[in-house]
Protein backbone atom coordinates (compact mmCIF):
# COMPACT_ATOMS: atom_id res chain seq x y z
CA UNK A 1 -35.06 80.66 29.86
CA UNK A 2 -36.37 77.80 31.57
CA UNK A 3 -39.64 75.65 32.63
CA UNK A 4 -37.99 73.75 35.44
CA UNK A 5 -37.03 77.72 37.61
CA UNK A 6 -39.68 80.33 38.58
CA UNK A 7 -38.04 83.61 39.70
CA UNK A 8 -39.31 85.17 42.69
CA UNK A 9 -38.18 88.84 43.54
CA UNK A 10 -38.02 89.35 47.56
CA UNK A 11 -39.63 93.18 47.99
CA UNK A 12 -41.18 92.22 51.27
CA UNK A 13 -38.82 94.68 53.95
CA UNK A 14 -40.56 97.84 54.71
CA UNK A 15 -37.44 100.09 53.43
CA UNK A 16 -37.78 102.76 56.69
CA UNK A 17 -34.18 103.72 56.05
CA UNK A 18 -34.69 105.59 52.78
CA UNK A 19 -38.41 106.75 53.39
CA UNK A 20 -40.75 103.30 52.80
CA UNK A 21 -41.52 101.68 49.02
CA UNK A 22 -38.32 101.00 48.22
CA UNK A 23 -39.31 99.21 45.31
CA UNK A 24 -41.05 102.01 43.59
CA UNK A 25 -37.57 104.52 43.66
CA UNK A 26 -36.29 105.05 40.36
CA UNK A 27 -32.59 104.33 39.77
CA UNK A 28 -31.73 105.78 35.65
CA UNK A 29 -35.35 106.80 35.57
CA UNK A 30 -36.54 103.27 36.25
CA UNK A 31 -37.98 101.47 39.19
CA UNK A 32 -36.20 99.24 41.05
CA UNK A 33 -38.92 96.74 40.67
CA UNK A 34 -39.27 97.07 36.86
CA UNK A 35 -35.24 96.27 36.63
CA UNK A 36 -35.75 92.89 38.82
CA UNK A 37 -38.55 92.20 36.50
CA UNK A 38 -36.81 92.30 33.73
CA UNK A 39 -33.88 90.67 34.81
CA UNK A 40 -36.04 87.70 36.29
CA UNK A 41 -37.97 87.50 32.77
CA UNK A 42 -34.45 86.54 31.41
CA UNK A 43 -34.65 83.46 33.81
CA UNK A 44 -37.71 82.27 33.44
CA UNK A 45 -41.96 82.74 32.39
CA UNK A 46 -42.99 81.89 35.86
CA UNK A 47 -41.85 85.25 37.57
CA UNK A 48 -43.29 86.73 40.58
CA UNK A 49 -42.87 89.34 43.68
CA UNK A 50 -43.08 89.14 47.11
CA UNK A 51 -44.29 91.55 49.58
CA UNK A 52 -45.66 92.08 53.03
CA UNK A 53 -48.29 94.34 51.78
CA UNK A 54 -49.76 94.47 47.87
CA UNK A 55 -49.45 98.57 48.69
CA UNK A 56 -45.32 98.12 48.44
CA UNK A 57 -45.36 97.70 44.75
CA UNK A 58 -48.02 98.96 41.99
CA UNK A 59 -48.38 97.61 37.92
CA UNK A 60 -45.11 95.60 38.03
CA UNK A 61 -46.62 93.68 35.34
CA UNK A 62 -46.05 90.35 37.41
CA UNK A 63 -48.21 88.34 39.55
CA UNK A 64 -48.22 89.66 43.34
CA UNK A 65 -47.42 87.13 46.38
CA UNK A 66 -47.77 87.91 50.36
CA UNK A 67 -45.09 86.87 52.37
CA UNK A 68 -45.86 83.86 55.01
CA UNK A 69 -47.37 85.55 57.51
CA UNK A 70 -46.07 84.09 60.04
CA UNK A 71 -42.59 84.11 59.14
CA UNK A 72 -40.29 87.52 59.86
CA UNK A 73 -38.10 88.86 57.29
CA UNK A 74 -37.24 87.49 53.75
CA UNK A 75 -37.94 84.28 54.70
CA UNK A 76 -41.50 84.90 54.80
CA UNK A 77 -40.96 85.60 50.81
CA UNK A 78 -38.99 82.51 50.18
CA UNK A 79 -41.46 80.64 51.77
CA UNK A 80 -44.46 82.14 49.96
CA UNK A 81 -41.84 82.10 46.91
CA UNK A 82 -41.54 78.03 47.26
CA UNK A 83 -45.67 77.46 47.28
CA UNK A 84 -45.22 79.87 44.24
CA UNK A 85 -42.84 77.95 42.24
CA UNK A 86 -44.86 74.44 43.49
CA UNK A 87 -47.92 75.58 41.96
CA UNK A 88 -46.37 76.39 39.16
CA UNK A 89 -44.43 72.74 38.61
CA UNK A 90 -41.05 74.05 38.87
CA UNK A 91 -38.66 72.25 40.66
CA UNK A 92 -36.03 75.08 41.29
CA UNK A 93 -36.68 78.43 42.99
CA UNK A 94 -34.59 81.40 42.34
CA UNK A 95 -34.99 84.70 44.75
CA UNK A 96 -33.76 87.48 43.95
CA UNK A 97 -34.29 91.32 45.86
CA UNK A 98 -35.55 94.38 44.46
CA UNK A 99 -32.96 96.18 45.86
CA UNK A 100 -29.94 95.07 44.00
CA UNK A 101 -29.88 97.13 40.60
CA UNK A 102 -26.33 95.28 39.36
CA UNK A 103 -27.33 91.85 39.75
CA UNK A 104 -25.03 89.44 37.32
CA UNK A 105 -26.66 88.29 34.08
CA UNK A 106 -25.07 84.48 34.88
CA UNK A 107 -26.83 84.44 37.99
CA UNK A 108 -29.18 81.22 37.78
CA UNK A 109 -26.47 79.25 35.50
CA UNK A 110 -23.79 80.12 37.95
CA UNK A 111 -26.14 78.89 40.94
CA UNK A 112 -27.12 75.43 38.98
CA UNK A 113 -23.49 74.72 38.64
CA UNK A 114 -22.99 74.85 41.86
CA UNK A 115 -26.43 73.03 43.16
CA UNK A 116 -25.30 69.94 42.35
CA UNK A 117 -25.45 67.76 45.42
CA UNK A 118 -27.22 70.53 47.72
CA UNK A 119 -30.73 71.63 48.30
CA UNK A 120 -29.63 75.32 47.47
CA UNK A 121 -26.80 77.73 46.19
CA UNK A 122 -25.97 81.26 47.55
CA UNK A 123 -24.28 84.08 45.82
CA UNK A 124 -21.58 85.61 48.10
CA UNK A 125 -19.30 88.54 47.25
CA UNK A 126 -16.15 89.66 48.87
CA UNK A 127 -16.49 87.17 51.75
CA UNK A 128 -20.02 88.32 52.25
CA UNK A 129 -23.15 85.43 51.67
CA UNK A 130 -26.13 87.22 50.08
CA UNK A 131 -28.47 84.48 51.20
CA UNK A 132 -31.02 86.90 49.08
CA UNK A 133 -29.92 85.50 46.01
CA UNK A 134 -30.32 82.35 46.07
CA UNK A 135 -31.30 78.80 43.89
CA UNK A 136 -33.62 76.76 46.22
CA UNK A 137 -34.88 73.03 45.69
CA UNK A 138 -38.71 73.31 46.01
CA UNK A 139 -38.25 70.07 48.30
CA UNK A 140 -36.86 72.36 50.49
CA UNK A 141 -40.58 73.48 51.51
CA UNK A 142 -40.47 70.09 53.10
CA UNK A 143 -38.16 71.36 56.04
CA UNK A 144 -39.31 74.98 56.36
CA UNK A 145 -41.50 74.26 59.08
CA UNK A 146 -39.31 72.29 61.50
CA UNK A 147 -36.59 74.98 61.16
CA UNK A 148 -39.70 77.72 61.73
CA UNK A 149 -39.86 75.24 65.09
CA UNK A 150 -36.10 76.07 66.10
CA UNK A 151 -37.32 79.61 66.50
CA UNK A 152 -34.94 80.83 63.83
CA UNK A 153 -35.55 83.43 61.56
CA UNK A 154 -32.67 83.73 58.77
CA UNK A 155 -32.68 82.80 55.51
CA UNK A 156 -29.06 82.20 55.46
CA UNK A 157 -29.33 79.80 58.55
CA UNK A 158 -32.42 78.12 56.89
CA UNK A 159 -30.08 77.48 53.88
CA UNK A 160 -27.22 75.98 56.40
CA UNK A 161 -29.93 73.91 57.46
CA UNK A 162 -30.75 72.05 54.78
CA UNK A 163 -27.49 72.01 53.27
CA UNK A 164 -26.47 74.81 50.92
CA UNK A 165 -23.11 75.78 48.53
CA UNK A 166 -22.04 78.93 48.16
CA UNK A 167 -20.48 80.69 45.28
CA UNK A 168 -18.18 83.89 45.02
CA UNK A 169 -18.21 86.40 42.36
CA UNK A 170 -15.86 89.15 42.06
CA UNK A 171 -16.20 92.63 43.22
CA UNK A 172 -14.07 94.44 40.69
CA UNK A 173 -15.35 96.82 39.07
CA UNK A 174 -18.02 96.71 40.70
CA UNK A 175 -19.71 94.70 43.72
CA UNK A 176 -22.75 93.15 41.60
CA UNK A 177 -24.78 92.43 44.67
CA UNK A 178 -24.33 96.23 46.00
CA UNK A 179 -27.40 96.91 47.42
CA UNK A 180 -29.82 100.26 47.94
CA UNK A 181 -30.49 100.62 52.10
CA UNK A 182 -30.39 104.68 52.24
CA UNK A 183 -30.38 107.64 50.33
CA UNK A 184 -26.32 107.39 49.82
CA UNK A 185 -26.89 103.90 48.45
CA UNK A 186 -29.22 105.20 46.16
CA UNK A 187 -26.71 108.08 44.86
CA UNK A 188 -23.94 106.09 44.91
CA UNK A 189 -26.45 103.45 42.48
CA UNK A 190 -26.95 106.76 40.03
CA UNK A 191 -22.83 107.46 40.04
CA UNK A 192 -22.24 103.71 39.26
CA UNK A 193 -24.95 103.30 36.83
CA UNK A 194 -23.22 106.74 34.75
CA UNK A 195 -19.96 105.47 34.72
């Protein structure tokens, strides 16, 4: 665990696919959100979620962030997530979802390693960028508002904007960044967590 990283989990996408509140489904008889906590409180003290709405997650046990307003998507969170990690004298950000139960345990060394020379570090997995998990410079608050000016709206691309390395983990036997969008995902979840 460390001072210089707060830990922000992104909860902030309304979840319509599988019925709304995705952070409040249980996966093993546990939430969703009280997995992410736990995993973040690995990381670091300074721990957090971000939402759209205070009404997507209830007694998580962390403090509660809104999403930018004015910013779509998860990078409303991550910007919310930066001010976060500011005010809390932490010069690293990591984000992480609520919707990925199988998240690796070397995520945030893994990411540092690869930081080195860049204002932020993605996970990827089988060729895939999951711009979700990510280790962000809080410097990078500096430039969120002339990207916002492009009219872009992707965390990924805000990430290629202000220079970002990427960094592959292996899928076998299991995809750790498999994520819940549906009711299948959710089952499938419940069949990997068994096995």
């Amino acid at each position: 665990m460390t001072s210089t990283v707060a830990v922000v989990i992104l909860a902030g996408g309304e979840g319509t696919r599988i019925g709304g509140r995705k952070p409040l489904l249980t996966l093993g008889g546990e939430r969703l959100i009280d997995r992410a906590v736990q995993l973040a409180r690995q990381w670091s003290d300074a721990v957090a979620v971000a939402v759209r709405d205070a009404s997507q997650v209830e007694r998580c046990g962390i403090e509660v962030i809104c999403d930018r307003e004015d910013v779509e998507g998860p990078l409303g969170g991550l910007a919310s997530g930066l001010g976060f990690a500011h005010g809390r004298e932490c010069q690293l950000l990591l984000t992480i979802p609520a919707d990925m139960p199988f998240l690796p345990t070397d995520l945030l060394e893994r990411l540092a390693g690869a930081l080195k020379g860049h204002s932020c570090a993605l996970a990827s997995s089988g060729g895939h960028v999951h711009p979700v998990c990510g280790l962000w410079s809080v410097r990078a608050a500096d430039r969120l508002d002339s990207y916002i000016e492009t009219g872009q709206r992707s965390l990924r691309g805000f990430g290629e904007w202000i220079g970002c390395a990427t960094l592959e983990w292996p899928t076998a036997p299991i995809d750790p960044f498999f994520n819940i969008n549906s009711p299948e995902d959710l089952a499938e979840a419940e069949r990997r967590l068994a096995n």
